[in-house]
C-alpha atoms as a PDB file:
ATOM      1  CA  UNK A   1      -4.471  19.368 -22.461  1.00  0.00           C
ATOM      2  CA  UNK A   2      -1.750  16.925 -21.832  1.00  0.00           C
ATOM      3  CA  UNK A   3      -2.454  13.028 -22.018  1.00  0.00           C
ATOM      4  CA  UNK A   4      -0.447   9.915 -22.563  1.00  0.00           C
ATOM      5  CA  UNK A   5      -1.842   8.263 -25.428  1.00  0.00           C
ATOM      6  CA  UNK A   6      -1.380   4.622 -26.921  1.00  0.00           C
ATOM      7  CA  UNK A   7      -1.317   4.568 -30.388  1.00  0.00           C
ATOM      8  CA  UNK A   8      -1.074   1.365 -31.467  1.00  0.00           C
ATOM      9  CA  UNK A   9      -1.842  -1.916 -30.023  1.00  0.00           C
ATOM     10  CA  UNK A  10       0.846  -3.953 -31.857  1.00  0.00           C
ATOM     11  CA  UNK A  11       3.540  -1.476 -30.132  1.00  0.00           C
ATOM     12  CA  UNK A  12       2.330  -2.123 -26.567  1.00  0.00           C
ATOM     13  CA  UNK A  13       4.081  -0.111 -23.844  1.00  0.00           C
ATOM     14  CA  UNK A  14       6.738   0.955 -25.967  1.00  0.00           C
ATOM     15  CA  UNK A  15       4.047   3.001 -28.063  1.00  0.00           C
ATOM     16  CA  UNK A  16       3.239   5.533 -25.373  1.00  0.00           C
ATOM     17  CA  UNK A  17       3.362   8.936 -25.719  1.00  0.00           C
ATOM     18  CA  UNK A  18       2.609  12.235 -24.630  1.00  0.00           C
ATOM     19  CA  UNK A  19       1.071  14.739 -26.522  1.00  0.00           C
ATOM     20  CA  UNK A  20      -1.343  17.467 -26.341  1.00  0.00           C
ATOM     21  CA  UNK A  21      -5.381  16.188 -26.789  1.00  0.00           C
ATOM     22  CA  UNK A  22      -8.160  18.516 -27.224  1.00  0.00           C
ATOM     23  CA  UNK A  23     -10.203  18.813 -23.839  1.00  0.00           C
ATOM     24  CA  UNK A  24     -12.915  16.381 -23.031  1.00  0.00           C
ATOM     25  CA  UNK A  25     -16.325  17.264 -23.028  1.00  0.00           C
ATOM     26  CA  UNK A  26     -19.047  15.955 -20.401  1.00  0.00           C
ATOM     27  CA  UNK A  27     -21.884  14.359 -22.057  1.00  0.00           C
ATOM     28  CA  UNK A  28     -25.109  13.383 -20.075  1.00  0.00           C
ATOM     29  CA  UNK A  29     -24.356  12.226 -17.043  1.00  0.00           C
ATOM     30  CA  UNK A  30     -20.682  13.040 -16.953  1.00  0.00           C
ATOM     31  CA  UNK A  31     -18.651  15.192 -15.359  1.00  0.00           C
ATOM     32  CA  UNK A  32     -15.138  16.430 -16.222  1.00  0.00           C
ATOM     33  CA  UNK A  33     -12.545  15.842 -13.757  1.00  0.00           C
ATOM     34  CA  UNK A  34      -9.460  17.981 -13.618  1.00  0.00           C
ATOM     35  CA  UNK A  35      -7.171  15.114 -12.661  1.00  0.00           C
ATOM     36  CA  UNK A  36      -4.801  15.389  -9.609  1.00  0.00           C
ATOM     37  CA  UNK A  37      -3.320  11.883  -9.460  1.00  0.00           C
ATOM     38  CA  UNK A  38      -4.211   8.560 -11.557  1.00  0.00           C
ATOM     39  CA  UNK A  39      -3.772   4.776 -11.193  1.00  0.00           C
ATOM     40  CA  UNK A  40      -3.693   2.315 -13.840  1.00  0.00           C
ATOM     41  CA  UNK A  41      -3.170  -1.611 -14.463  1.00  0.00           C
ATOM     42  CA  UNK A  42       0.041  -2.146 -16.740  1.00  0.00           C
ATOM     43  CA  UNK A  43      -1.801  -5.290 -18.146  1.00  0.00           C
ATOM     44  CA  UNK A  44      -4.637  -2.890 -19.528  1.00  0.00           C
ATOM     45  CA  UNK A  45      -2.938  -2.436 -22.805  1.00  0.00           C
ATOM     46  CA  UNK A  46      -3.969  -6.174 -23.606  1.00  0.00           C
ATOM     47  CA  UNK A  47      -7.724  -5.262 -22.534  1.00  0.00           C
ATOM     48  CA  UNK A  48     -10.315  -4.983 -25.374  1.00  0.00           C
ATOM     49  CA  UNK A  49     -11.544  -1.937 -24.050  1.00  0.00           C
ATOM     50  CA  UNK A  50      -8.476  -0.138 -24.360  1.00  0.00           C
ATOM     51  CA  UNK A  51      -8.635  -0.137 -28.052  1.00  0.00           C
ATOM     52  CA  UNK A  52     -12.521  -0.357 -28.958  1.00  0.00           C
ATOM     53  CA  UNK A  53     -15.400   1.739 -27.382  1.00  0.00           C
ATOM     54  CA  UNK A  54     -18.923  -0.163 -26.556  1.00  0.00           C
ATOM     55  CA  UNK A  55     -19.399  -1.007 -29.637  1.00  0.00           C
ATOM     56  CA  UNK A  56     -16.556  -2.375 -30.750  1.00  0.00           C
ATOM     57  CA  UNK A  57     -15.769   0.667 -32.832  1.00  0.00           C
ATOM     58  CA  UNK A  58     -12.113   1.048 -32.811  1.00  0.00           C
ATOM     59  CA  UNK A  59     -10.924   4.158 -30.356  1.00  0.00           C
ATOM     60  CA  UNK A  60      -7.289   4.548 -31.105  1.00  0.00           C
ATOM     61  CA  UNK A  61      -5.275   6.410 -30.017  1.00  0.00           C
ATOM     62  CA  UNK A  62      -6.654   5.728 -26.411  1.00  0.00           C
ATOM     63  CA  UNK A  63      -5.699   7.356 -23.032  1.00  0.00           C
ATOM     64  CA  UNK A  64      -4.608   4.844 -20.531  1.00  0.00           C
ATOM     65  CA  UNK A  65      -5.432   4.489 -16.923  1.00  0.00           C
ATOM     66  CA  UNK A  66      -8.727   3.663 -15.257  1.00  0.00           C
ATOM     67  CA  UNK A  67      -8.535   5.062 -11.334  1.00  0.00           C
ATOM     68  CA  UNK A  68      -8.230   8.592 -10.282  1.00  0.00           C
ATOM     69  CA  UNK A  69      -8.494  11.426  -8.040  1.00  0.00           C
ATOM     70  CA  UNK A  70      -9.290  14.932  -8.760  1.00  0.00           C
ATOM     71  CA  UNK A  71     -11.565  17.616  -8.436  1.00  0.00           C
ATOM     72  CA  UNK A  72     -14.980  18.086 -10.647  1.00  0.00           C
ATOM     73  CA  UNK A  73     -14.901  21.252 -13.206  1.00  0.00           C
ATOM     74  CA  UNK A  74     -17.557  20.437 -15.925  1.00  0.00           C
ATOM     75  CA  UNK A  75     -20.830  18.831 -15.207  1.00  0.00           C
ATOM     76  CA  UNK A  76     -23.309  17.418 -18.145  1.00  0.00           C
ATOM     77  CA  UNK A  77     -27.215  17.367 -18.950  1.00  0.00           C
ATOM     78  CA  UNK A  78     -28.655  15.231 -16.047  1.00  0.00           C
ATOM     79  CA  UNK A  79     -25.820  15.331 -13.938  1.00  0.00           C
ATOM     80  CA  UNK A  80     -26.472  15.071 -10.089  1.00  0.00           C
ATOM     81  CA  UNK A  81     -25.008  13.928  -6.901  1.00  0.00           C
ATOM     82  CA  UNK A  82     -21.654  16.228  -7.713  1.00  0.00           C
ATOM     83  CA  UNK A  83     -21.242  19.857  -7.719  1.00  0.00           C
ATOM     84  CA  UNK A  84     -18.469  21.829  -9.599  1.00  0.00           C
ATOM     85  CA  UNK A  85     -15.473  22.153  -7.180  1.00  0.00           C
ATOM     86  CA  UNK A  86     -15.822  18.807  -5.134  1.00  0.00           C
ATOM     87  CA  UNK A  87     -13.137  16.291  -4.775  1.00  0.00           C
ATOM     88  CA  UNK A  88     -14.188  13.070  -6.459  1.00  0.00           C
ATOM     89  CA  UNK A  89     -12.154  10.044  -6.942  1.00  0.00           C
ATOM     90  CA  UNK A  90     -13.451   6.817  -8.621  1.00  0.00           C
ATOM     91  CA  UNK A  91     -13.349   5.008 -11.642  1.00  0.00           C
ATOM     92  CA  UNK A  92     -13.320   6.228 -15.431  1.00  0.00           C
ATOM     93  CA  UNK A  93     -15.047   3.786 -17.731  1.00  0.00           C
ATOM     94  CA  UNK A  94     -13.478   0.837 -19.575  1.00  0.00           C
ATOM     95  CA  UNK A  95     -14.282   1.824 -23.157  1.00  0.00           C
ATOM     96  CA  UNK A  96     -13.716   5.724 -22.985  1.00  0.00           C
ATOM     97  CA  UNK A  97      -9.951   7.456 -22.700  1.00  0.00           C
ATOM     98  CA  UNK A  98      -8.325   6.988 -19.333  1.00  0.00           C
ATOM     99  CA  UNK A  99      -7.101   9.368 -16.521  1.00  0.00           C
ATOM    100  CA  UNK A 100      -3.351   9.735 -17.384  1.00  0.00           C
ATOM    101  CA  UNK A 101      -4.129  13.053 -18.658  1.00  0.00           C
ATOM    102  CA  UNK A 102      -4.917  16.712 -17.427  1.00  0.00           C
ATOM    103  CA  UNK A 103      -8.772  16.040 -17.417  1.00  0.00           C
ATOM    104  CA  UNK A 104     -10.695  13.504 -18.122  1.00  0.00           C
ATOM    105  CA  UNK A 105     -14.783  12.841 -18.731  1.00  0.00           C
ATOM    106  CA  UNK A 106     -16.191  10.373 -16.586  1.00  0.00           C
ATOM    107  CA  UNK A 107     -19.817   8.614 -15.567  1.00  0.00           C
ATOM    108  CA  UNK A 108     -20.656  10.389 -12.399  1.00  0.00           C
ATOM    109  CA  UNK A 109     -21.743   7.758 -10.934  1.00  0.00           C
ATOM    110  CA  UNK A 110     -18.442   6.180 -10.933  1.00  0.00           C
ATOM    111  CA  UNK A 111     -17.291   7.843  -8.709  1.00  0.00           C
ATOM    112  CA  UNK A 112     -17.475   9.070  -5.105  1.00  0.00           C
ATOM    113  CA  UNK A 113     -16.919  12.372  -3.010  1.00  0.00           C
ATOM    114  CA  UNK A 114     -13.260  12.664  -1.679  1.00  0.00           C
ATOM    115  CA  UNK A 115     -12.717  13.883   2.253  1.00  0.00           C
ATOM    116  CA  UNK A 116     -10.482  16.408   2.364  1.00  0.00           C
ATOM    117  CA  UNK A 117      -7.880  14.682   4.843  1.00  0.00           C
ATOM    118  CA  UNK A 118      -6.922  12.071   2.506  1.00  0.00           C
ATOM    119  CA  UNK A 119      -4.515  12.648  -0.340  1.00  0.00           C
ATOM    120  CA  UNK A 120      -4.950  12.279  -3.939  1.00  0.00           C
ATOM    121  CA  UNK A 121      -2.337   9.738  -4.423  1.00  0.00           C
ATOM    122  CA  UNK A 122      -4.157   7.373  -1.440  1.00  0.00           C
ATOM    123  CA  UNK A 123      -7.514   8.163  -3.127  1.00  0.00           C
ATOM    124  CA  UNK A 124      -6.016   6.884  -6.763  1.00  0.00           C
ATOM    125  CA  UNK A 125      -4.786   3.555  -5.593  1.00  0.00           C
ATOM    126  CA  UNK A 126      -8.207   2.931  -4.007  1.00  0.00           C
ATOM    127  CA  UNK A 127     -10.825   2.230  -6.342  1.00  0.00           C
ATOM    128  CA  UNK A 128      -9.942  -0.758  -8.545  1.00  0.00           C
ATOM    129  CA  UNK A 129      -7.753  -3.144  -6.192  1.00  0.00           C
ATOM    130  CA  UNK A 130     -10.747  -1.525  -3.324  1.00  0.00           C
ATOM    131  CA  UNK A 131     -13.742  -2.608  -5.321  1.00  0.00           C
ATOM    132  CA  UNK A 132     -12.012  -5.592  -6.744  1.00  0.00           C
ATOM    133  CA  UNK A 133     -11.292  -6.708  -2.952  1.00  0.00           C
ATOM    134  CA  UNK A 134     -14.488  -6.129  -1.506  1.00  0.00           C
ATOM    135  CA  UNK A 135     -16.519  -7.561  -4.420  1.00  0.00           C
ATOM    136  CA  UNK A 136     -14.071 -10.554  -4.812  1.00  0.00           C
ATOM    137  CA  UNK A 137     -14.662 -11.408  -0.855  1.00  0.00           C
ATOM    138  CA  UNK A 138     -18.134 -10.732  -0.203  1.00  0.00           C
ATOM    139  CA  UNK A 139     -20.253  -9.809  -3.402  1.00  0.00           C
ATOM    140  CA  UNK A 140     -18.892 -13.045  -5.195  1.00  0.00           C
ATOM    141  CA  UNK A 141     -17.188 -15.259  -2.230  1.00  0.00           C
ATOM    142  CA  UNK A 142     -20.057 -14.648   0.391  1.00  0.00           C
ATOM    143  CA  UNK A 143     -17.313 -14.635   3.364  1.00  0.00           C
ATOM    144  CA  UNK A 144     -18.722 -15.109   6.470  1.00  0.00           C
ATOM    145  CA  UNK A 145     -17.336 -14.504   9.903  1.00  0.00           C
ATOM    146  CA  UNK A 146     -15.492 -17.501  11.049  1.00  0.00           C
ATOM    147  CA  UNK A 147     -15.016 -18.853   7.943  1.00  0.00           C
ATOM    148  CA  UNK A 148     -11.136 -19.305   6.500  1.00  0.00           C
ATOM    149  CA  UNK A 149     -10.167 -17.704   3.238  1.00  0.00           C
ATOM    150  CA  UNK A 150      -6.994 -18.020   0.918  1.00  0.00           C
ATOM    151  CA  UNK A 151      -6.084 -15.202  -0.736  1.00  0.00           C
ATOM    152  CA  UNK A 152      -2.974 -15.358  -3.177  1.00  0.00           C
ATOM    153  CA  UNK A 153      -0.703 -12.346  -3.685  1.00  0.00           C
ATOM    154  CA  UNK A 154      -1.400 -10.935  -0.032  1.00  0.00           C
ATOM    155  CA  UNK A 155       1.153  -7.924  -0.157  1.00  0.00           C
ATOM    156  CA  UNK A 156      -0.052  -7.181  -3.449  1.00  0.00           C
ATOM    157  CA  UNK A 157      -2.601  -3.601  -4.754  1.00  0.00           C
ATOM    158  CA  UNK A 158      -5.672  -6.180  -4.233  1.00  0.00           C
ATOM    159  CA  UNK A 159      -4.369  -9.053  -2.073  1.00  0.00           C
ATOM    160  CA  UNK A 160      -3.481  -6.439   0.630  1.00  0.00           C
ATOM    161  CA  UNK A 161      -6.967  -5.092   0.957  1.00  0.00           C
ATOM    162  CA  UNK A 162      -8.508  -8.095   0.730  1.00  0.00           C
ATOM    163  CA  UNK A 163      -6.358  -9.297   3.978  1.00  0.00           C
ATOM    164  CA  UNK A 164      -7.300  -6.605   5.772  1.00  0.00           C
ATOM    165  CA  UNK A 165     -10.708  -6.672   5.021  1.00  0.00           C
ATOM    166  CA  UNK A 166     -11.470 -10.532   5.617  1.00  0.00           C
ATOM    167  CA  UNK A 167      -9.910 -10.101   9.093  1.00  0.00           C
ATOM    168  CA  UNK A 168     -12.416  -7.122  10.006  1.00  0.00           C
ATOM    169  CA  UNK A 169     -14.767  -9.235   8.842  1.00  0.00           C
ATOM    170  CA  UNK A 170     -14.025 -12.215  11.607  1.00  0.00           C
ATOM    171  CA  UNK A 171     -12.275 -14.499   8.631  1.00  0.00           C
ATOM    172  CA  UNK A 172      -9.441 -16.902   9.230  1.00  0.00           C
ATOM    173  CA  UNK A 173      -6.850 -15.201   6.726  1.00  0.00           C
ATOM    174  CA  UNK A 174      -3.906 -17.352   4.641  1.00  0.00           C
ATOM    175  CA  UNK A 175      -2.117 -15.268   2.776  1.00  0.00           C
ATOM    176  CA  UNK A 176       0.517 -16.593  -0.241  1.00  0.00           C
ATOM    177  CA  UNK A 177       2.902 -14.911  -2.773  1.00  0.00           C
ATOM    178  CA  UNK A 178       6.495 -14.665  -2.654  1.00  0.00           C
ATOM    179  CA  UNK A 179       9.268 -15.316   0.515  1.00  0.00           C
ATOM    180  CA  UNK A 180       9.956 -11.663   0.278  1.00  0.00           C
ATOM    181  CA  UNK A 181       5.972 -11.114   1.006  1.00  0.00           C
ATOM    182  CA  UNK A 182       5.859 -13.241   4.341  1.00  0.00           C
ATOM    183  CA  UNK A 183       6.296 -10.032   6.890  1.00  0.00           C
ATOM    184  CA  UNK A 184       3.922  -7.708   4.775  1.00  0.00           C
ATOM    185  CA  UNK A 185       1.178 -10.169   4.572  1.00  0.00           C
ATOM    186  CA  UNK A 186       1.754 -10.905   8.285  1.00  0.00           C
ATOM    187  CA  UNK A 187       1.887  -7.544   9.488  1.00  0.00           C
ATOM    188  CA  UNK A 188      -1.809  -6.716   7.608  1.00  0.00           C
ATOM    189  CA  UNK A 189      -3.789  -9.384   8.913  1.00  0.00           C
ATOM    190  CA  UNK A 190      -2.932 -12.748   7.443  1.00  0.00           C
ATOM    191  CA  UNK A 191      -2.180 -15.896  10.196  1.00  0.00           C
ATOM    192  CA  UNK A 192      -0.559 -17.818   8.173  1.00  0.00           C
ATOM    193  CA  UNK A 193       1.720 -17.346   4.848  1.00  0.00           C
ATOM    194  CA  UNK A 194       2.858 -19.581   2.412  1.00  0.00           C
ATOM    195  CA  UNK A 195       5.358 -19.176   0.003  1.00  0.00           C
ATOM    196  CA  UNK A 196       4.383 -20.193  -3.400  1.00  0.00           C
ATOM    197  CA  UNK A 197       8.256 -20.734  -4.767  1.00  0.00           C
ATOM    198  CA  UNK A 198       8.987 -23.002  -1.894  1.00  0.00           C
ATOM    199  CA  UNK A 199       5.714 -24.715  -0.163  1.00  0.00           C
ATOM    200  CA  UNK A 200       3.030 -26.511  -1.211  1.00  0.00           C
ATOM    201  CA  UNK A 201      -0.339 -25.546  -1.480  1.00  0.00           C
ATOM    202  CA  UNK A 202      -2.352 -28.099  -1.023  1.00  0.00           C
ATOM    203  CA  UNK A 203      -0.069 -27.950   2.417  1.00  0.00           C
ATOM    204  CA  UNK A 204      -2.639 -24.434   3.078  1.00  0.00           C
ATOM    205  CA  UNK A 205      -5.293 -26.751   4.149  1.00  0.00           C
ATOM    206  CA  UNK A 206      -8.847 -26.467   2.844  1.00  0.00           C
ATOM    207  CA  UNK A 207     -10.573 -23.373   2.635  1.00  0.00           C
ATOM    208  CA  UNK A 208     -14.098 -22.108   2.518  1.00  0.00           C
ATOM    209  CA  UNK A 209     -13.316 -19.281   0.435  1.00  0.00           C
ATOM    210  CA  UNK A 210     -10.094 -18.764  -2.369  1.00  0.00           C
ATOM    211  CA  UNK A 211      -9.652 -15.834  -3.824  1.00  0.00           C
ATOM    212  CA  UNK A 212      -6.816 -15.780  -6.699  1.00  0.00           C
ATOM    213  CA  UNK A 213      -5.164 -12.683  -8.974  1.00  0.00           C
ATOM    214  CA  UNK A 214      -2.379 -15.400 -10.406  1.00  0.00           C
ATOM    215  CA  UNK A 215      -4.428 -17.392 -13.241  1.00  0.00           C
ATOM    216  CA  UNK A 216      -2.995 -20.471 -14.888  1.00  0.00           C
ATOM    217  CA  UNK A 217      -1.568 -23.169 -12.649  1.00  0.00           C
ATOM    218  CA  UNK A 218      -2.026 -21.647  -9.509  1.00  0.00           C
ATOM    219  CA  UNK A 219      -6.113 -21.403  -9.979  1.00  0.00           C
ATOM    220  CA  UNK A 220      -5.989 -24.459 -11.154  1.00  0.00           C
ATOM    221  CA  UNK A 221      -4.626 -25.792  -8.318  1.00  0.00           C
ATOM    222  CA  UNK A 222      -6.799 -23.857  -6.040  1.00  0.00           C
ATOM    223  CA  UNK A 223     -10.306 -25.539  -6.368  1.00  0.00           C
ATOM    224  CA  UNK A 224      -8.474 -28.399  -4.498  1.00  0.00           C
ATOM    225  CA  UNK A 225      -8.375 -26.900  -1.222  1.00  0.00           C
ATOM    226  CA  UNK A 226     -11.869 -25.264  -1.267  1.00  0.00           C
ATOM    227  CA  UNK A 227     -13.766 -26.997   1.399  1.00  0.00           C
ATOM    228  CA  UNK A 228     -16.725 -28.912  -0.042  1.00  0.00           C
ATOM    229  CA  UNK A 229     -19.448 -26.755  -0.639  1.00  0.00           C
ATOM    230  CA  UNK A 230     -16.655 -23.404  -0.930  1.00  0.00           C
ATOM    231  CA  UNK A 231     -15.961 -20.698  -3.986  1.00  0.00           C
ATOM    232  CA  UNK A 232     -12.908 -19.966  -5.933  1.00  0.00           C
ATOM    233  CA  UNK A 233     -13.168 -16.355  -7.072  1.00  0.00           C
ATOM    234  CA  UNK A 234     -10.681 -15.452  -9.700  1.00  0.00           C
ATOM    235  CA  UNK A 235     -10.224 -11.936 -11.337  1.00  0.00           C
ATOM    236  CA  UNK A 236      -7.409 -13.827 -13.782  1.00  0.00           C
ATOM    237  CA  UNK A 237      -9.689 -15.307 -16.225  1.00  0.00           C
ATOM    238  CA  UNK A 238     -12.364 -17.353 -16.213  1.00  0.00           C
ATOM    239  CA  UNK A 239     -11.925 -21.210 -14.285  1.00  0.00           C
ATOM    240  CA  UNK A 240     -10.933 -24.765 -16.065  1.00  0.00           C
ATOM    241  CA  UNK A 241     -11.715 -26.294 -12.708  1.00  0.00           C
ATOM    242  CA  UNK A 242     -14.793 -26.340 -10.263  1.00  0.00           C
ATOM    243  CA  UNK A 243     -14.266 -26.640  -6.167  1.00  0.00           C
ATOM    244  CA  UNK A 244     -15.961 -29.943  -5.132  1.00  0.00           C
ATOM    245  CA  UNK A 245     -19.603 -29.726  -5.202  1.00  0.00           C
ATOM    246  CA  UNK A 246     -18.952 -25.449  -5.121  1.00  0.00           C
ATOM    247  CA  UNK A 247     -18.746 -22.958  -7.256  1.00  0.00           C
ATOM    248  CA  UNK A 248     -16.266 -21.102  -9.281  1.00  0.00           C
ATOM    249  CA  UNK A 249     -16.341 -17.258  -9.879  1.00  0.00           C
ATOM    250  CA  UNK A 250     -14.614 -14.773 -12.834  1.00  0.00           C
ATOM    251  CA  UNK A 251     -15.550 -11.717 -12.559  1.00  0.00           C
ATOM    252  CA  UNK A 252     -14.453  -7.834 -13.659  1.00  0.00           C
ATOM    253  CA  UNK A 253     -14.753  -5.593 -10.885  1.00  0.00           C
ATOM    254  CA  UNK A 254     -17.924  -3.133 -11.022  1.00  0.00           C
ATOM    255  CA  UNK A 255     -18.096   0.804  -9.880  1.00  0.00           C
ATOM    256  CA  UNK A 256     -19.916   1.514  -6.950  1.00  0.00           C
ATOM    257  CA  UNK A 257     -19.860   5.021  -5.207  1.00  0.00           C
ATOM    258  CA  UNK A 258     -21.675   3.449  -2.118  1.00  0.00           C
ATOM    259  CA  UNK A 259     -18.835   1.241  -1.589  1.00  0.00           C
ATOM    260  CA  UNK A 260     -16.012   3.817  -2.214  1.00  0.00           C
ATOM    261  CA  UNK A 261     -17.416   5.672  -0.097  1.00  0.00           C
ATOM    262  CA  UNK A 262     -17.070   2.638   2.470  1.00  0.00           C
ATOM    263  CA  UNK A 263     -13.762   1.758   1.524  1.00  0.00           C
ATOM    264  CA  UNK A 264     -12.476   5.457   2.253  1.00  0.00           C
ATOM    265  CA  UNK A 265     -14.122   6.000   5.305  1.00  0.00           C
ATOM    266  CA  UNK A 266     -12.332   2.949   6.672  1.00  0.00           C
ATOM    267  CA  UNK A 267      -8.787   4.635   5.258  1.00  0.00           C
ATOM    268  CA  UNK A 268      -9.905   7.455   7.284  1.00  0.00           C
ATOM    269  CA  UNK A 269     -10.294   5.576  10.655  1.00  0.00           C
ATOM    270  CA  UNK A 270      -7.260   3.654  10.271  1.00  0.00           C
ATOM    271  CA  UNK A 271      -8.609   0.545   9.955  1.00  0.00           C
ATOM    272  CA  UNK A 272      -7.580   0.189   5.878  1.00  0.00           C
ATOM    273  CA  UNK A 273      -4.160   0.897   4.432  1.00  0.00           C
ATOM    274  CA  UNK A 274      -3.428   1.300   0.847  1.00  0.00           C
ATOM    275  CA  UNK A 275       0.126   1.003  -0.382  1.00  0.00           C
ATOM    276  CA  UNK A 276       1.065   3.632  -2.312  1.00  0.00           C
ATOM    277  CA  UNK A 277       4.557   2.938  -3.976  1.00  0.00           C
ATOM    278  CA  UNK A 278       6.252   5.488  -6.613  1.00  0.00           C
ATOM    279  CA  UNK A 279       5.056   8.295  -7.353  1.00  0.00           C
ATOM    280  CA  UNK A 280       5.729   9.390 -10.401  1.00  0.00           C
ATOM    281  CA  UNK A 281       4.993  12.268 -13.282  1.00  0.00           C
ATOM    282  CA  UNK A 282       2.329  12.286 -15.967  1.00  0.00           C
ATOM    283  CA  UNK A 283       5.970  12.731 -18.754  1.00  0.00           C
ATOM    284  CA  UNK A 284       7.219   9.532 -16.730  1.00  0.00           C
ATOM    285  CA  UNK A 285       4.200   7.337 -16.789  1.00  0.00           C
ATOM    286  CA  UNK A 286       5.216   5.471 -20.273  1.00  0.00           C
ATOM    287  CA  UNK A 287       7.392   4.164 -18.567  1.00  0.00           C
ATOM    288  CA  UNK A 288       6.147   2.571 -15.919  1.00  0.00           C
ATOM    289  CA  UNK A 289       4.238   0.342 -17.649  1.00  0.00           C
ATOM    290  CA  UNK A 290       7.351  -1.306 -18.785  1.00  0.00           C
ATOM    291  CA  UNK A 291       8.058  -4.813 -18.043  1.00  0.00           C
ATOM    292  CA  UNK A 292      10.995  -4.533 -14.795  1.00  0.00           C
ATOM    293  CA  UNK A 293       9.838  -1.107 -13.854  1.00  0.00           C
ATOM    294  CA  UNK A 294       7.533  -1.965 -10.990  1.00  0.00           C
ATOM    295  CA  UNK A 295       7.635  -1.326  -7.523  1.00  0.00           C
ATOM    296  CA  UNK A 296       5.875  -2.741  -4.556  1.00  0.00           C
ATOM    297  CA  UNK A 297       2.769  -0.834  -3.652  1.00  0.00           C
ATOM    298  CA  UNK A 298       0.919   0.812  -6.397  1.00  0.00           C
ATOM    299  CA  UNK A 299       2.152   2.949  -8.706  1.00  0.00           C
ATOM    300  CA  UNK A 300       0.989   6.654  -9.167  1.00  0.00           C
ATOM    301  CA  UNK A 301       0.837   9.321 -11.424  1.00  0.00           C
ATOM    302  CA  UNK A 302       0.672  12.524  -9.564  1.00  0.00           C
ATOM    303  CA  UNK A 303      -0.827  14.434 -12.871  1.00  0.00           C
ATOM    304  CA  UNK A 304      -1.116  18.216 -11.234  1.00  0.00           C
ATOM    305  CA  UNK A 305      -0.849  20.039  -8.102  1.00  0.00           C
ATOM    306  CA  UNK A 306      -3.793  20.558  -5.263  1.00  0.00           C
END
């Protein structure tokens, strides 16, 4: 089959490759997914996992790429809850080889049926900025209706769900990121937008709830306007600084078919959009993972046909 494959950590982006892999087999509990389109996280080729499996054996060369969308032709010993022909999407696990390939092996329960009116490419940007969202807001920040919640990078893969789902939820939304990000923020949810290059802050007034993808200065400075008694959730890395008598979150986003399952029946109804930017081919994915290469949205890999 054909798969990008990173070689060699030292090379980074500039290491990938395609080349021909021999096809995956499901062990217990898997099933193989032929692979219709895949998302991944360009910052993945600093991740331990991407290099070493569970046990810190190292892996290389890996497959890149984490979220996809496909439809199930192998099932393992054990396997249940997924039938051979079904449209799945999900997540593949952090330690294994990746979805930017032809087919990939994957925990079943990772991932979740896909309805047949939504696309592949939709269902690929989905799981990781979904689940990351959702968890981020509710699992770790306890949001509550009424409450107000700061969430930086508003127009971005995560940011923009998270808008949209806080103001379901009944949540006063401030959005920040970039000038260029005021009218997208606005137009999913958020009441008020702040530009990080140009505004303050602490000008955001306090918060019950923060929830940051930036890291570095900009958590930092971010336990200053939770609201006594409030939670700074950060996916960036874990916090120097605690909220006032609160708490401070770091967390790595979890599979959870339940919750996919949520998350696309709301894209469904209308009431969640996902921003799918370029769409690109599995010979062209190298190189989008280089630095200057991004667009807005997420980016794609449309891998085969269906």
């Amino acid at each position: 089959m054909r798969a990008i494959i990173a070689p060699d950590r030292e090379a980074g982006a500039e290491g990938l490759a395609l080349t021909d892999l021999p096809h995956p087999h499901a062990a217990e509990s898997d099933v193989v997914v032929q692979v219709r389109a895949a998302g991944f996280t360009p910052g993945e080729l600093d991740w331990p996992g991407t290099w070493t499996d569970r046990a810190g054996r190292d892996r290389t060369p890996s497959v890149p790429g984490h979220e996809l969308s496909g439809v199930v032709t192998g099932l393992g010993y054990g396997t249940t809850g997924l039938t051979i022909g079904q449209r799945v999407f999900g997540l593949a696990d952090w330690t294994r080889d990746g979805t930017l390939a032809d087919y990939v092996a994957v925990e079943a329960r990772n991932l979740a049926p896909l309805p047949a009116d939504v696309d592949y490419p939709v269902a690929a940007a989905l799981p990781i900025s979904g689940l990351t969202a959702w968890q981020a807001l509710f699992d770790h920040g306890r949001l509550a209706t009424g409450q107000t919640v700061l969430i930086h990078g508003a127009a971005g893969g995560v940011g923009s769900l998270a808008v949209q789902l806080a103001r379901e939820a009944g949540a006063h939304v401030i959005g920040t990121g970039r000038a260029r990000d005021r009218s997208r923020a606005l137009s999913l949810g958020a009441q008020k937008f702040l530009d990080l290059e140009s505004e303050r802050l602490e000008d955001a007034g306090e918060a019950d709830l923060v929830v940051d993808v930036l890291g570095g200065e900009i958590l930092d400075r971010s336990a200053a306007v939770v609201r006594a008694g409030g939670t700074l959730v950060t996916i960036a890395h874990p916090p120097t600084v605690r909220p006032r008598d609160g708490r401070a979150v770091f967390f790595v986003v979890e599979p959870d078919r339940a919750r996919l399952s949520d998350l696309v029946a709301r894209v469904r109804d209308g009431r969640l959009e996902v921003t799918v930017g370029a769409i690109l081919s599995l010979e062209e994915a190298p190189g989008a993972f280089l630095p200057g290469k991004r667009v807005p949205g997420k980016t794609i890999i449309r891998v085969s046909e269906g």
